[in-house]
PDB file of N, CA and C in Angstrom:
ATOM      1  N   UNK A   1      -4.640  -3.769 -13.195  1.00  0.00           N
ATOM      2  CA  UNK A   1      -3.671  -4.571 -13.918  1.00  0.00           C
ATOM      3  C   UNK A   1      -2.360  -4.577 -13.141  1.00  0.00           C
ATOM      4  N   UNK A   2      -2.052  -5.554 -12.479  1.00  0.00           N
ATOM      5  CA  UNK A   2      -0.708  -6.098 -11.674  1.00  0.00           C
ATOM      6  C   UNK A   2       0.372  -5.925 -12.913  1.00  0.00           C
ATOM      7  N   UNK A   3       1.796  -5.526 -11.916  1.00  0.00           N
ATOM      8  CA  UNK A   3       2.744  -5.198 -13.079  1.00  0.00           C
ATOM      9  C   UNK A   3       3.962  -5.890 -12.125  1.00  0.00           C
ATOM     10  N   UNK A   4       4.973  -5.953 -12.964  1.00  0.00           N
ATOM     11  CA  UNK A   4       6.207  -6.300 -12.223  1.00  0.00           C
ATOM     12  C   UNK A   4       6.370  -4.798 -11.151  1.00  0.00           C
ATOM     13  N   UNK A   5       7.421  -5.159  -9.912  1.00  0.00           N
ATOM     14  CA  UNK A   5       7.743  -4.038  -9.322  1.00  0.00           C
ATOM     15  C   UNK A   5       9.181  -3.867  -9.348  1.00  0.00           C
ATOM     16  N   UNK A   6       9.731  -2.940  -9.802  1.00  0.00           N
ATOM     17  CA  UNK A   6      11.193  -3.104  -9.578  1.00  0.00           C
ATOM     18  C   UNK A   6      11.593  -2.548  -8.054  1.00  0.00           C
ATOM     19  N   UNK A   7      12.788  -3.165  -7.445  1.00  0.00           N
ATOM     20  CA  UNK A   7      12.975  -3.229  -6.391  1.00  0.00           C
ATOM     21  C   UNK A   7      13.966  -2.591  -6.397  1.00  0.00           C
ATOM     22  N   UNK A   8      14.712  -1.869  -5.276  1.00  0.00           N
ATOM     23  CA  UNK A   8      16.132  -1.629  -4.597  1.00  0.00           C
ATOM     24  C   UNK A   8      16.630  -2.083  -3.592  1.00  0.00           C
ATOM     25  N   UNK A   9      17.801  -2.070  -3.194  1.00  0.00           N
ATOM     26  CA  UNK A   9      18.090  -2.171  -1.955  1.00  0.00           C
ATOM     27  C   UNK A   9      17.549  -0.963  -0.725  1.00  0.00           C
ATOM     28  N   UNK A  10      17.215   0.000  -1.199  1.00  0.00           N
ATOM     29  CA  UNK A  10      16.772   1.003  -0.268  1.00  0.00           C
ATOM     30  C   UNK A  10      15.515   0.485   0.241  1.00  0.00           C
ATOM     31  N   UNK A  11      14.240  -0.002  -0.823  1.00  0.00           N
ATOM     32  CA  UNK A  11      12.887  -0.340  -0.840  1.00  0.00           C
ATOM     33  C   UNK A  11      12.755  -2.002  -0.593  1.00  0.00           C
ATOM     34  N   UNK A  12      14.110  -2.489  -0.383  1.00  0.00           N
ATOM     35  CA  UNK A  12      13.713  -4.076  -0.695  1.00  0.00           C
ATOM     36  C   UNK A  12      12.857  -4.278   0.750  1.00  0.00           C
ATOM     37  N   UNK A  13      12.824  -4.092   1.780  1.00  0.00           N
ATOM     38  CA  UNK A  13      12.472  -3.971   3.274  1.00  0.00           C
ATOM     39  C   UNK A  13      10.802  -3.940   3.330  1.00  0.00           C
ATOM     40  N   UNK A  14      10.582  -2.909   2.745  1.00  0.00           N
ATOM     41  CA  UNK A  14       9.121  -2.395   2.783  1.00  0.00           C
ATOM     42  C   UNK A  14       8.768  -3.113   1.464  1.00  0.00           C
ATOM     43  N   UNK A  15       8.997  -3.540   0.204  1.00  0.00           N
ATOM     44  CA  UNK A  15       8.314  -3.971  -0.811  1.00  0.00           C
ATOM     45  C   UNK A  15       8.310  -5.340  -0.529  1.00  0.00           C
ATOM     46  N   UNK A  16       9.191  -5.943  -0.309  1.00  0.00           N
ATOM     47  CA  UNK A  16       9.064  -7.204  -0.225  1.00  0.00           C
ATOM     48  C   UNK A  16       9.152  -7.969   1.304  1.00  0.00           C
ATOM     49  N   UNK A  17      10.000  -7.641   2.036  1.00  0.00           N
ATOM     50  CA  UNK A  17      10.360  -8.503   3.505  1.00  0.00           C
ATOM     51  C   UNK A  17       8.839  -7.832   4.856  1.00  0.00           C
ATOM     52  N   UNK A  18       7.905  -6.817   4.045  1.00  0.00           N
ATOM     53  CA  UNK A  18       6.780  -6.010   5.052  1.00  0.00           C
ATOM     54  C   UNK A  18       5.832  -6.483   4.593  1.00  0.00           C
ATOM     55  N   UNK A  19       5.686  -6.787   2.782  1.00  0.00           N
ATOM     56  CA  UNK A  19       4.473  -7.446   2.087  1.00  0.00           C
ATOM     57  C   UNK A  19       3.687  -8.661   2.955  1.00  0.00           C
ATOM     58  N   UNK A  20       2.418  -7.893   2.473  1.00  0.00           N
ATOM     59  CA  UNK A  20       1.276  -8.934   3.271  1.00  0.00           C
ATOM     60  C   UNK A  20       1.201  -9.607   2.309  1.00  0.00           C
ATOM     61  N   UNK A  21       1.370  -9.736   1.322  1.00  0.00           N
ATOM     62  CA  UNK A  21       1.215 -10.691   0.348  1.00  0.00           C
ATOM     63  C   UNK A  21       2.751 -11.534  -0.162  1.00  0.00           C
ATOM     64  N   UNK A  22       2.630 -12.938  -0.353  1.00  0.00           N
ATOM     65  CA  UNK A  22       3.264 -14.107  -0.696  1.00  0.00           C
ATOM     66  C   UNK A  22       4.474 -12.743  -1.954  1.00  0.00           C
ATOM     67  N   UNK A  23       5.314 -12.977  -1.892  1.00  0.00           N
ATOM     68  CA  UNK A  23       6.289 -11.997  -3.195  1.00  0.00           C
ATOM     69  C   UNK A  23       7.516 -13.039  -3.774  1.00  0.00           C
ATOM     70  N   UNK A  24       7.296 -12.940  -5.213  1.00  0.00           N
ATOM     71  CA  UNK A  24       8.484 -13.652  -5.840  1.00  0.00           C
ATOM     72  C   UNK A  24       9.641 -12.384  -5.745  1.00  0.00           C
ATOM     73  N   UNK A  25      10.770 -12.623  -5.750  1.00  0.00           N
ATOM     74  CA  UNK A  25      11.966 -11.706  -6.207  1.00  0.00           C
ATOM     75  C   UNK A  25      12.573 -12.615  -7.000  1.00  0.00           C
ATOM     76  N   UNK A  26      12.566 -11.670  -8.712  1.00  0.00           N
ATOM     77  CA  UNK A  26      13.695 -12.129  -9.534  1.00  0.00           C
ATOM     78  C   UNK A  26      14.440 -11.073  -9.806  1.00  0.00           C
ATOM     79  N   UNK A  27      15.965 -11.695  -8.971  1.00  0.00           N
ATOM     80  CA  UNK A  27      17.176 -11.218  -9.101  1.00  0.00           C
ATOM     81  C   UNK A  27      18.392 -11.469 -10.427  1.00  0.00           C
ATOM     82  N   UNK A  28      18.306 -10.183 -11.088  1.00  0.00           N
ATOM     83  CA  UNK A  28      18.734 -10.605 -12.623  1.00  0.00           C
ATOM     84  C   UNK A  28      19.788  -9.000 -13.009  1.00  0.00           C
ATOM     85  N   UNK A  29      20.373  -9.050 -14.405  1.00  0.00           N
ATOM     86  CA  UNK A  29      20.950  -8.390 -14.542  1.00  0.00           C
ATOM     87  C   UNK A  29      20.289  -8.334 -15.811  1.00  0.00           C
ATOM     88  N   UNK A  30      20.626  -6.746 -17.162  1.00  0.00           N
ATOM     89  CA  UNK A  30      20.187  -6.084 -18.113  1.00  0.00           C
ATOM     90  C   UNK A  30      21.169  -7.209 -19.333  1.00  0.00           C
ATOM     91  N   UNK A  31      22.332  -7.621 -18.402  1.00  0.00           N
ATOM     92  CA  UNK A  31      23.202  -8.450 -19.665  1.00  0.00           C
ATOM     93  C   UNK A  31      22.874  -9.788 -19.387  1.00  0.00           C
ATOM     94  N   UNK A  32      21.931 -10.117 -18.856  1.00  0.00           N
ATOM     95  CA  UNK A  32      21.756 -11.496 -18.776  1.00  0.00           C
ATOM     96  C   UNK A  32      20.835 -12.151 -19.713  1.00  0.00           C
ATOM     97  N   UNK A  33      21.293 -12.697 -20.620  1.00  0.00           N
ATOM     98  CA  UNK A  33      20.284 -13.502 -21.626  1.00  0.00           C
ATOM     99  C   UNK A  33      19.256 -14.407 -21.321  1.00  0.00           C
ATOM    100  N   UNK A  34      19.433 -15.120 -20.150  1.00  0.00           N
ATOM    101  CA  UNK A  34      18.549 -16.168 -19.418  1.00  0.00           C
ATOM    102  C   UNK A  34      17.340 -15.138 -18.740  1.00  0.00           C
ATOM    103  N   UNK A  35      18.048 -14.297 -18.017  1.00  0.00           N
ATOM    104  CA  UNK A  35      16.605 -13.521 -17.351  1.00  0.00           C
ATOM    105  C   UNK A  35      16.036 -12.500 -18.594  1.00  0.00           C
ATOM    106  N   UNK A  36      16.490 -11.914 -19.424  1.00  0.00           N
ATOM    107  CA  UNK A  36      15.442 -11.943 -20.423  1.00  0.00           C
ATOM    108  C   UNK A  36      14.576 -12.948 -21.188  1.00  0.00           C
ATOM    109  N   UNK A  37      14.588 -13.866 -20.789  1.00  0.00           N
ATOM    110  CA  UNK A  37      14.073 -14.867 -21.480  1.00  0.00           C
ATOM    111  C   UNK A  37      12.873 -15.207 -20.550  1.00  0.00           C
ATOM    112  N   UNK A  38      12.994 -14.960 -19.421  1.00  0.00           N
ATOM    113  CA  UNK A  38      12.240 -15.304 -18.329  1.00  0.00           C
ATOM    114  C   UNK A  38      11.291 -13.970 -17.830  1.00  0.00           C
ATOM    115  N   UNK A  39      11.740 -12.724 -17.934  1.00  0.00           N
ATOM    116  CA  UNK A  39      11.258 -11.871 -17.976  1.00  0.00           C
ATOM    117  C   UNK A  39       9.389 -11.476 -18.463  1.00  0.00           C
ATOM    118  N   UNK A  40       9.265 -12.204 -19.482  1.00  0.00           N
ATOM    119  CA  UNK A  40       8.035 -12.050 -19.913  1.00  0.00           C
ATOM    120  C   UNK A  40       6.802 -13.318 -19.247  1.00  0.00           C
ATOM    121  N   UNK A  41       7.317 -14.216 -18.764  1.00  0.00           N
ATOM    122  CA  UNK A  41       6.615 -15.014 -17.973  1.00  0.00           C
ATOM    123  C   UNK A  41       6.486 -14.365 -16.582  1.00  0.00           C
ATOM    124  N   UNK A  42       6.764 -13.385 -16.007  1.00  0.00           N
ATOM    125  CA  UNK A  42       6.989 -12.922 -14.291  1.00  0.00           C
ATOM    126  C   UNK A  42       5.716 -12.248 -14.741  1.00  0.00           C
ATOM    127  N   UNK A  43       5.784 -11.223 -15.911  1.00  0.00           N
ATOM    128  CA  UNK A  43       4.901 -10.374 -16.613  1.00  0.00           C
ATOM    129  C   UNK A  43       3.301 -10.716 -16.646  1.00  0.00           C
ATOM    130  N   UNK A  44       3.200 -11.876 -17.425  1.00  0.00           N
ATOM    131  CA  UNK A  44       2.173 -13.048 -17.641  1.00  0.00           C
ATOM    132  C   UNK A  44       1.539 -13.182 -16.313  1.00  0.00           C
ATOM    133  N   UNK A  45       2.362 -13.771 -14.959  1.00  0.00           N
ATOM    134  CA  UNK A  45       1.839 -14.118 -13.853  1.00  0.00           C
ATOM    135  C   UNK A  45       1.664 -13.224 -12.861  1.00  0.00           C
ATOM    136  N   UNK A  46       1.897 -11.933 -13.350  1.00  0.00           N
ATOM    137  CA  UNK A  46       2.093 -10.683 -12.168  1.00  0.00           C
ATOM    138  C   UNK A  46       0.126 -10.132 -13.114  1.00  0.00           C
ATOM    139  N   UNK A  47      -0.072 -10.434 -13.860  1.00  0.00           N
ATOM    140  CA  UNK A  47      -1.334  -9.902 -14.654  1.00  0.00           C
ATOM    141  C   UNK A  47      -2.240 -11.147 -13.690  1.00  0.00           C
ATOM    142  N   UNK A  48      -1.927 -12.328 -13.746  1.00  0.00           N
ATOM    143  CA  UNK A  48      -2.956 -13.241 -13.595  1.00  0.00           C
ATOM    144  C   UNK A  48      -2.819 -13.379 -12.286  1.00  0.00           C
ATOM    145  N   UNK A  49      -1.902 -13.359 -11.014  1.00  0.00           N
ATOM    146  CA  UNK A  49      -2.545 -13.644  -9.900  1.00  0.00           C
ATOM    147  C   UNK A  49      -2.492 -12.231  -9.335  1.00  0.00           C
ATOM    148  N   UNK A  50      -3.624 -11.718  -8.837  1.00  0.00           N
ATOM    149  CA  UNK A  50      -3.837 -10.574  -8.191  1.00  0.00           C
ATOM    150  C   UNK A  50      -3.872 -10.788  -6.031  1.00  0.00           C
ATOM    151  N   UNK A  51      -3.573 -11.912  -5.965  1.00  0.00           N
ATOM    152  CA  UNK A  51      -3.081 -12.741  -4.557  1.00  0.00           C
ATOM    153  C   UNK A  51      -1.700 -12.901  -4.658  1.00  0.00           C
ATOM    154  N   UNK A  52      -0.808 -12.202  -4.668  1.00  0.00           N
ATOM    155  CA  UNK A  52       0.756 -12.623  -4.867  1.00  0.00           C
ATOM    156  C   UNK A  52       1.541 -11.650  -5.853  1.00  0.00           C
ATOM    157  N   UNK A  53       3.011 -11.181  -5.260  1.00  0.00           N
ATOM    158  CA  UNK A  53       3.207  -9.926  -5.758  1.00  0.00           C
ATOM    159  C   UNK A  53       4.606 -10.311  -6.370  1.00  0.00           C
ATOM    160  N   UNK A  54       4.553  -9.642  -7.437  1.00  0.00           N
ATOM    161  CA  UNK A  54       6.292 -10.098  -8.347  1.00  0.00           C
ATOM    162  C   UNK A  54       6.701  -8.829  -8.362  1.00  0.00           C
ATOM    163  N   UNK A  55       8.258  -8.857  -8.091  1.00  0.00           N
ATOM    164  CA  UNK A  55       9.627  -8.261  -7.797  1.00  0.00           C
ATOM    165  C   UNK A  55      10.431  -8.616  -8.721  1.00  0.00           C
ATOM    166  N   UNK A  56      11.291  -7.083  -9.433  1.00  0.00           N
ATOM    167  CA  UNK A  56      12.915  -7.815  -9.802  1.00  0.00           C
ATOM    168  C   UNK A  56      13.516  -6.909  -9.352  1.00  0.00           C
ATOM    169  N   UNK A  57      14.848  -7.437  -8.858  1.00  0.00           N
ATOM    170  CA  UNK A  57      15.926  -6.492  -8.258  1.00  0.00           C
ATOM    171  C   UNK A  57      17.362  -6.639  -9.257  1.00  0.00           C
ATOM    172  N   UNK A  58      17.679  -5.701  -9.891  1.00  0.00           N
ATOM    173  CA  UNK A  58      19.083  -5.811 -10.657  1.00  0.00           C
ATOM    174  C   UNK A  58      20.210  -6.133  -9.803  1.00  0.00           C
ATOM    175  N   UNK A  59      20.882  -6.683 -10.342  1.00  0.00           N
ATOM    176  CA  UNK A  59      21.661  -7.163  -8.913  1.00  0.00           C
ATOM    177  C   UNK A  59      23.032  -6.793  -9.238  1.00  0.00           C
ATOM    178  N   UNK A  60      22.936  -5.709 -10.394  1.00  0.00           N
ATOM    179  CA  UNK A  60      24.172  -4.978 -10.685  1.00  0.00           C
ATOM    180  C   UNK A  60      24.030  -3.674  -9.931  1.00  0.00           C
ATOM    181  N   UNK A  61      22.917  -2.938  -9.968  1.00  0.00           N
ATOM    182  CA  UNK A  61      22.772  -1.314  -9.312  1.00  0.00           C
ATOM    183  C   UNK A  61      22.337  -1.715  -7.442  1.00  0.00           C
ATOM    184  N   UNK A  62      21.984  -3.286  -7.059  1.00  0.00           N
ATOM    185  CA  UNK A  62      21.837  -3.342  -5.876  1.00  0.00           C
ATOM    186  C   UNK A  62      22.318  -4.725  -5.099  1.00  0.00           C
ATOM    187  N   UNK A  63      23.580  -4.255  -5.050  1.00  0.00           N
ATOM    188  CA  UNK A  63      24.334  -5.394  -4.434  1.00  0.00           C
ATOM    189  C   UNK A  63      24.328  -5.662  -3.099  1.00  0.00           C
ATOM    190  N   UNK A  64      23.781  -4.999  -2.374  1.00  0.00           N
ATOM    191  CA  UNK A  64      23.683  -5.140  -0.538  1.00  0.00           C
ATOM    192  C   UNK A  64      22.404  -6.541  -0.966  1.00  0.00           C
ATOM    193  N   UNK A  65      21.418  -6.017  -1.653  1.00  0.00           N
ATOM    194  CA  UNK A  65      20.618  -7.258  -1.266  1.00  0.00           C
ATOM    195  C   UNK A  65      21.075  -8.629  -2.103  1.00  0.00           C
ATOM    196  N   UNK A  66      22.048  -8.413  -2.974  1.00  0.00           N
ATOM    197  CA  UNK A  66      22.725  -9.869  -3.765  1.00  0.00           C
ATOM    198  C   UNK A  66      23.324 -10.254  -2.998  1.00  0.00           C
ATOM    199  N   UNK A  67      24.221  -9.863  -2.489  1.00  0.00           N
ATOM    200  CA  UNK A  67      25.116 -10.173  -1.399  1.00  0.00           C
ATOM    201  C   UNK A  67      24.502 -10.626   0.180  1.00  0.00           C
ATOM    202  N   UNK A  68      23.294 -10.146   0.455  1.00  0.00           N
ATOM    203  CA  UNK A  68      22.633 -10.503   1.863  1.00  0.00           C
ATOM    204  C   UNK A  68      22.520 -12.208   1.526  1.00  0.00           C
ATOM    205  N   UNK A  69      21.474 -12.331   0.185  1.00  0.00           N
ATOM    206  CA  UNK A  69      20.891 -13.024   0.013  1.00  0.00           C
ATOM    207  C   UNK A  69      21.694 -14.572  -0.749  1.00  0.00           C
ATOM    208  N   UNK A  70      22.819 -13.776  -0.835  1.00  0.00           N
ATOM    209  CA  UNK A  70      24.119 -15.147  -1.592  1.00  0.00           C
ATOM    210  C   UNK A  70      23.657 -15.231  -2.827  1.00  0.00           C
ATOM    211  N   UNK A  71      23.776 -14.398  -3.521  1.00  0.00           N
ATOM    212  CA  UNK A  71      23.416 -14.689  -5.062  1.00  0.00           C
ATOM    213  C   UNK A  71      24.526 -14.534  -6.014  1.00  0.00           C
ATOM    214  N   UNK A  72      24.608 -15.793  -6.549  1.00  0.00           N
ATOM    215  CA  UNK A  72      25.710 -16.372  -7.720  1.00  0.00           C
ATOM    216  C   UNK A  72      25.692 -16.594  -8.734  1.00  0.00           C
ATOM    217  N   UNK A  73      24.344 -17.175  -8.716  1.00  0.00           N
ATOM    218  CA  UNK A  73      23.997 -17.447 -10.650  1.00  0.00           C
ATOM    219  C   UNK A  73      22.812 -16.316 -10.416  1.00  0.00           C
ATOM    220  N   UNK A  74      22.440 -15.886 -11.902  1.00  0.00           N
ATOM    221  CA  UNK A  74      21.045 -15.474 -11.900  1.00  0.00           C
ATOM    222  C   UNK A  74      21.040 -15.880 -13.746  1.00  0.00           C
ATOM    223  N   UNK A  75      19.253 -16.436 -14.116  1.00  0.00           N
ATOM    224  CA  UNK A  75      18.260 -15.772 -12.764  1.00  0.00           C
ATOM    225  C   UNK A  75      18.375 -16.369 -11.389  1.00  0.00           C
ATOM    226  N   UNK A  76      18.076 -15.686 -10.459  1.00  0.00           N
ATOM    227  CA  UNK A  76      17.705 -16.787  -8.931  1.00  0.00           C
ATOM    228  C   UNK A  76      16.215 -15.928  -8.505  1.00  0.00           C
ATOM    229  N   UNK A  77      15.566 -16.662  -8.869  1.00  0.00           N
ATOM    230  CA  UNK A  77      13.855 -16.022  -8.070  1.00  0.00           C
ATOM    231  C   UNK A  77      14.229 -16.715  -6.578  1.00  0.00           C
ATOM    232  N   UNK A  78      13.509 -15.887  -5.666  1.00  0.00           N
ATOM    233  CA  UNK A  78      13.320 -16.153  -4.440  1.00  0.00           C
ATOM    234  C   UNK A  78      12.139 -15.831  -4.190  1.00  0.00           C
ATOM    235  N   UNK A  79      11.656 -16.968  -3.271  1.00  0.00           N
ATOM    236  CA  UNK A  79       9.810 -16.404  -2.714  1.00  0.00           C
ATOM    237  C   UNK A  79       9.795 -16.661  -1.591  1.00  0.00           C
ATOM    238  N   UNK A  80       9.058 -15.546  -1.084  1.00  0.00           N
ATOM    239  CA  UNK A  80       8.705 -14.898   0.363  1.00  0.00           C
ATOM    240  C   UNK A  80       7.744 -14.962   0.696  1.00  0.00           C
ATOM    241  N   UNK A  81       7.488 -15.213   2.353  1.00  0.00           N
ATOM    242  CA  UNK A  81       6.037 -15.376   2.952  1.00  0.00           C
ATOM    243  C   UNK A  81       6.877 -14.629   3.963  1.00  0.00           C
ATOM    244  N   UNK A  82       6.102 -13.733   4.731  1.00  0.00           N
ATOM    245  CA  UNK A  82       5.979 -13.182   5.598  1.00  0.00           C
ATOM    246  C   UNK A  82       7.624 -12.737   5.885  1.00  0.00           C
ATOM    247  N   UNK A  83       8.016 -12.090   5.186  1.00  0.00           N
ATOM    248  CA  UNK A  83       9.983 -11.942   5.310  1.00  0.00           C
ATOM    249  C   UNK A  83      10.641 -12.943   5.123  1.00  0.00           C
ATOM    250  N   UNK A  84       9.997 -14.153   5.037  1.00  0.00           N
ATOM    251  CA  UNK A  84      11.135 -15.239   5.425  1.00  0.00           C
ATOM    252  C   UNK A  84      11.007 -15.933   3.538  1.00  0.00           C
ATOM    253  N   UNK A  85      12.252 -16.172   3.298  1.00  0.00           N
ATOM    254  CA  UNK A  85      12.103 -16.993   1.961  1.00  0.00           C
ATOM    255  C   UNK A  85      12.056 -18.768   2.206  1.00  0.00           C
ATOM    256  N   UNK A  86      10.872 -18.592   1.091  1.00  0.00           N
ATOM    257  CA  UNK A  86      10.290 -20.223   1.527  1.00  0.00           C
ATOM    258  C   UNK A  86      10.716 -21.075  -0.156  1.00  0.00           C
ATOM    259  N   UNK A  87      10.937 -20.664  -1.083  1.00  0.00           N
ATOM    260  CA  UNK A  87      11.077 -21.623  -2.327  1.00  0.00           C
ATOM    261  C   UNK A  87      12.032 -20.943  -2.898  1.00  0.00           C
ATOM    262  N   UNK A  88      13.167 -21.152  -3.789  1.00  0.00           N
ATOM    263  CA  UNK A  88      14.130 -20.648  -4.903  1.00  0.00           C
ATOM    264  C   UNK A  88      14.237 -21.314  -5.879  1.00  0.00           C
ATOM    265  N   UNK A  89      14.290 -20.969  -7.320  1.00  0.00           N
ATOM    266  CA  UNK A  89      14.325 -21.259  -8.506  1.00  0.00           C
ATOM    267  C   UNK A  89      15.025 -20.537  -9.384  1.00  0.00           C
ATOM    268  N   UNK A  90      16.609 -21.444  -9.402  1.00  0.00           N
ATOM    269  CA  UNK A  90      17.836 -20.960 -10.364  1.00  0.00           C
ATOM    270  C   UNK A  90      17.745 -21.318 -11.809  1.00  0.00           C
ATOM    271  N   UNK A  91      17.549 -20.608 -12.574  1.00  0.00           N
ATOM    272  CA  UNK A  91      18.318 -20.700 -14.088  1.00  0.00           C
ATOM    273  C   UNK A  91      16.700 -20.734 -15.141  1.00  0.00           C
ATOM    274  N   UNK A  92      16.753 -20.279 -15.801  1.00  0.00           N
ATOM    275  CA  UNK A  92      15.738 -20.388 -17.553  1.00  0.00           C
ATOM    276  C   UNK A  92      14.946 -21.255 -16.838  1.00  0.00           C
ATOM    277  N   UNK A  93      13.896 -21.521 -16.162  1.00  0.00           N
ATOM    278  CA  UNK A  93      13.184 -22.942 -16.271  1.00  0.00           C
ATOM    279  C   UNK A  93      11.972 -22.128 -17.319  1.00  0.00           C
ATOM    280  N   UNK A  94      11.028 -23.286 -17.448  1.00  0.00           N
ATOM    281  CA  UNK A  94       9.703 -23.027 -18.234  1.00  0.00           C
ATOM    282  C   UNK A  94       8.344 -22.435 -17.651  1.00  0.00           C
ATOM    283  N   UNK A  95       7.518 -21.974 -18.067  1.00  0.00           N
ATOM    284  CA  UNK A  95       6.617 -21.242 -17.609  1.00  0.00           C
ATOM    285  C   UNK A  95       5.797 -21.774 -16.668  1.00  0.00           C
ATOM    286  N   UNK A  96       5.944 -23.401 -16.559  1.00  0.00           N
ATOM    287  CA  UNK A  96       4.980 -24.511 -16.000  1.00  0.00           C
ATOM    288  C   UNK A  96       5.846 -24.516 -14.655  1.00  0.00           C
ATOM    289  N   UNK A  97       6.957 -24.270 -14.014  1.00  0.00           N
ATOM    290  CA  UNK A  97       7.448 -25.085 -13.163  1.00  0.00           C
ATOM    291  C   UNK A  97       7.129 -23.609 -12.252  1.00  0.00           C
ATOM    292  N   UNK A  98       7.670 -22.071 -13.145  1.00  0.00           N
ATOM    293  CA  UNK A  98       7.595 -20.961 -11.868  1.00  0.00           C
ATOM    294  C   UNK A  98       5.959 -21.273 -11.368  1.00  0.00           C
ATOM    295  N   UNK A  99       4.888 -21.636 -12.532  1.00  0.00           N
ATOM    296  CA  UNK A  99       3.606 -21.600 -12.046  1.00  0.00           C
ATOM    297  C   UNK A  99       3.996 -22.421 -10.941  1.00  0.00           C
ATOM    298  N   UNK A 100       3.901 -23.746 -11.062  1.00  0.00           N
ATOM    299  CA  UNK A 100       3.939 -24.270  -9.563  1.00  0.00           C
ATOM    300  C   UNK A 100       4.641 -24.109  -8.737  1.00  0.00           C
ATOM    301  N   UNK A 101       5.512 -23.122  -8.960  1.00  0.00           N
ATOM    302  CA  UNK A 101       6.232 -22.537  -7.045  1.00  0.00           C
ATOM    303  C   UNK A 101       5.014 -21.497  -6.823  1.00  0.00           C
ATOM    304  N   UNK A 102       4.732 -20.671  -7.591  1.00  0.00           N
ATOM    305  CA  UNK A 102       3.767 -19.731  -6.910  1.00  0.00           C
ATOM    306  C   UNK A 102       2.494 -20.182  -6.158  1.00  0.00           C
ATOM    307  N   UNK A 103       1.799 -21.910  -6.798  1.00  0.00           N
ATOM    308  CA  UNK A 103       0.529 -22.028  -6.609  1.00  0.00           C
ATOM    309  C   UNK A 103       1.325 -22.658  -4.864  1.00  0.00           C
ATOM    310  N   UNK A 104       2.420 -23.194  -5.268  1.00  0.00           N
ATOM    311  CA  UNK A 104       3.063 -24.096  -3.721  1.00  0.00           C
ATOM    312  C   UNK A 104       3.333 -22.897  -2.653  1.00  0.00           C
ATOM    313  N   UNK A 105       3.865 -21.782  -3.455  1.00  0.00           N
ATOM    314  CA  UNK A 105       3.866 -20.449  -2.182  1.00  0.00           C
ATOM    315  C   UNK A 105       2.618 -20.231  -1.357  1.00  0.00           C
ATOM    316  N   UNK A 106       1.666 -20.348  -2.462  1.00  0.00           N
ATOM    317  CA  UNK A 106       0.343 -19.607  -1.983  1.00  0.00           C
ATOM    318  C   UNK A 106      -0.305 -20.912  -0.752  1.00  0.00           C
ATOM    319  N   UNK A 107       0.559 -22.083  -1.609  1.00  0.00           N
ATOM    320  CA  UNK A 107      -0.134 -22.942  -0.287  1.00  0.00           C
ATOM    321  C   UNK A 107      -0.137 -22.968   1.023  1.00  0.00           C
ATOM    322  N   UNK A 108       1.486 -22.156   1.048  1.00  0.00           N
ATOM    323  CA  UNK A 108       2.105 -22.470   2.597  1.00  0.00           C
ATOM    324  C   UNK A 108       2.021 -21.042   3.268  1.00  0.00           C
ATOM    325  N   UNK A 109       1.345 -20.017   1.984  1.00  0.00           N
ATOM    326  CA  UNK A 109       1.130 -18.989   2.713  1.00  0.00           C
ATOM    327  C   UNK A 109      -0.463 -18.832   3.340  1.00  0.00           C
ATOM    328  N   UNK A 110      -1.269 -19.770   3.062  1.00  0.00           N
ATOM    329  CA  UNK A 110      -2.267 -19.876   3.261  1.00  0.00           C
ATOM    330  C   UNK A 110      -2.563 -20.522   4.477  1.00  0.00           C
ATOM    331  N   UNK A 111      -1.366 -21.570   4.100  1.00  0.00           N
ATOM    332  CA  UNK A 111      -1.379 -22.542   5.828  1.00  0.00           C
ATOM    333  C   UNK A 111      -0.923 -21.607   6.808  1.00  0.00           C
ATOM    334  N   UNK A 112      -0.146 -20.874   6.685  1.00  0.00           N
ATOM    335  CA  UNK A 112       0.641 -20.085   7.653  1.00  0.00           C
ATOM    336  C   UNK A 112       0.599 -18.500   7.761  1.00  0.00           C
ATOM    337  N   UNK A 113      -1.262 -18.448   7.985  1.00  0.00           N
ATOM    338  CA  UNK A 113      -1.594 -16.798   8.041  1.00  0.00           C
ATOM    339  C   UNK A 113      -0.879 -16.070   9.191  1.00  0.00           C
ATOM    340  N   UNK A 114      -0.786 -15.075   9.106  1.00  0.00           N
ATOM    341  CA  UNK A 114       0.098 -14.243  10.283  1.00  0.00           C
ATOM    342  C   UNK A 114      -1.127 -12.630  10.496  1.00  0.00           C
TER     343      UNK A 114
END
């Protein structure tokens, strides 16, 4: 059973930018009403695709990687193929739209084995 992973700035390197596998990062805070709202859909899709790995990084206890990454609003998911971020998706969207960044991640991570 796939689970969310929480991230740091210490671990962001090896969990996410080393992953052989496609990785969402949602970058959120504990007072943010929008990423709780969104929270239980990462949940949902971290159970159902066992090809693709979900991340959240608080972006209050780890600001080196908010700050690497220019983060202003959250939520801000970011998705990764091979270190490099290939799709971003700012603010509450619906459960239908993160599905299709992940199935579009998996596409271009598929085109672009390493």
């Amino acid at each position: 059973m796939a689970k969310v992973i929480e991230v740091t700035d210490q671990n962001f390197e090896e969990e996410v930018l080393k992953s052989k596998l496609p990785t969402e990062v949602d970058f959120w805070a504990p007072w943010c009403g929008p990423c709780r709202m969104i929270s239980p859909i990462y949940d949902k899709l971290a159970e159902k695709y066992d090809n693709f790995k979900f991340c959240k990084i608080n972006v209050d206890q780890n600001t080196a990687m908010a700050q690497k990454y220019g983060i202003m609003s959250i939520p801000m998911q970011m998705f990764f193929v091979h270190g490099d971020v290939v799709e971003q998706v700012l603010g509450a969207v619906p459960e239908s739209v993160i599905r299709a960044t992940v199935e579009k991640v998996l596409a271009k991570a598929e085109s672009d084995p390493q």
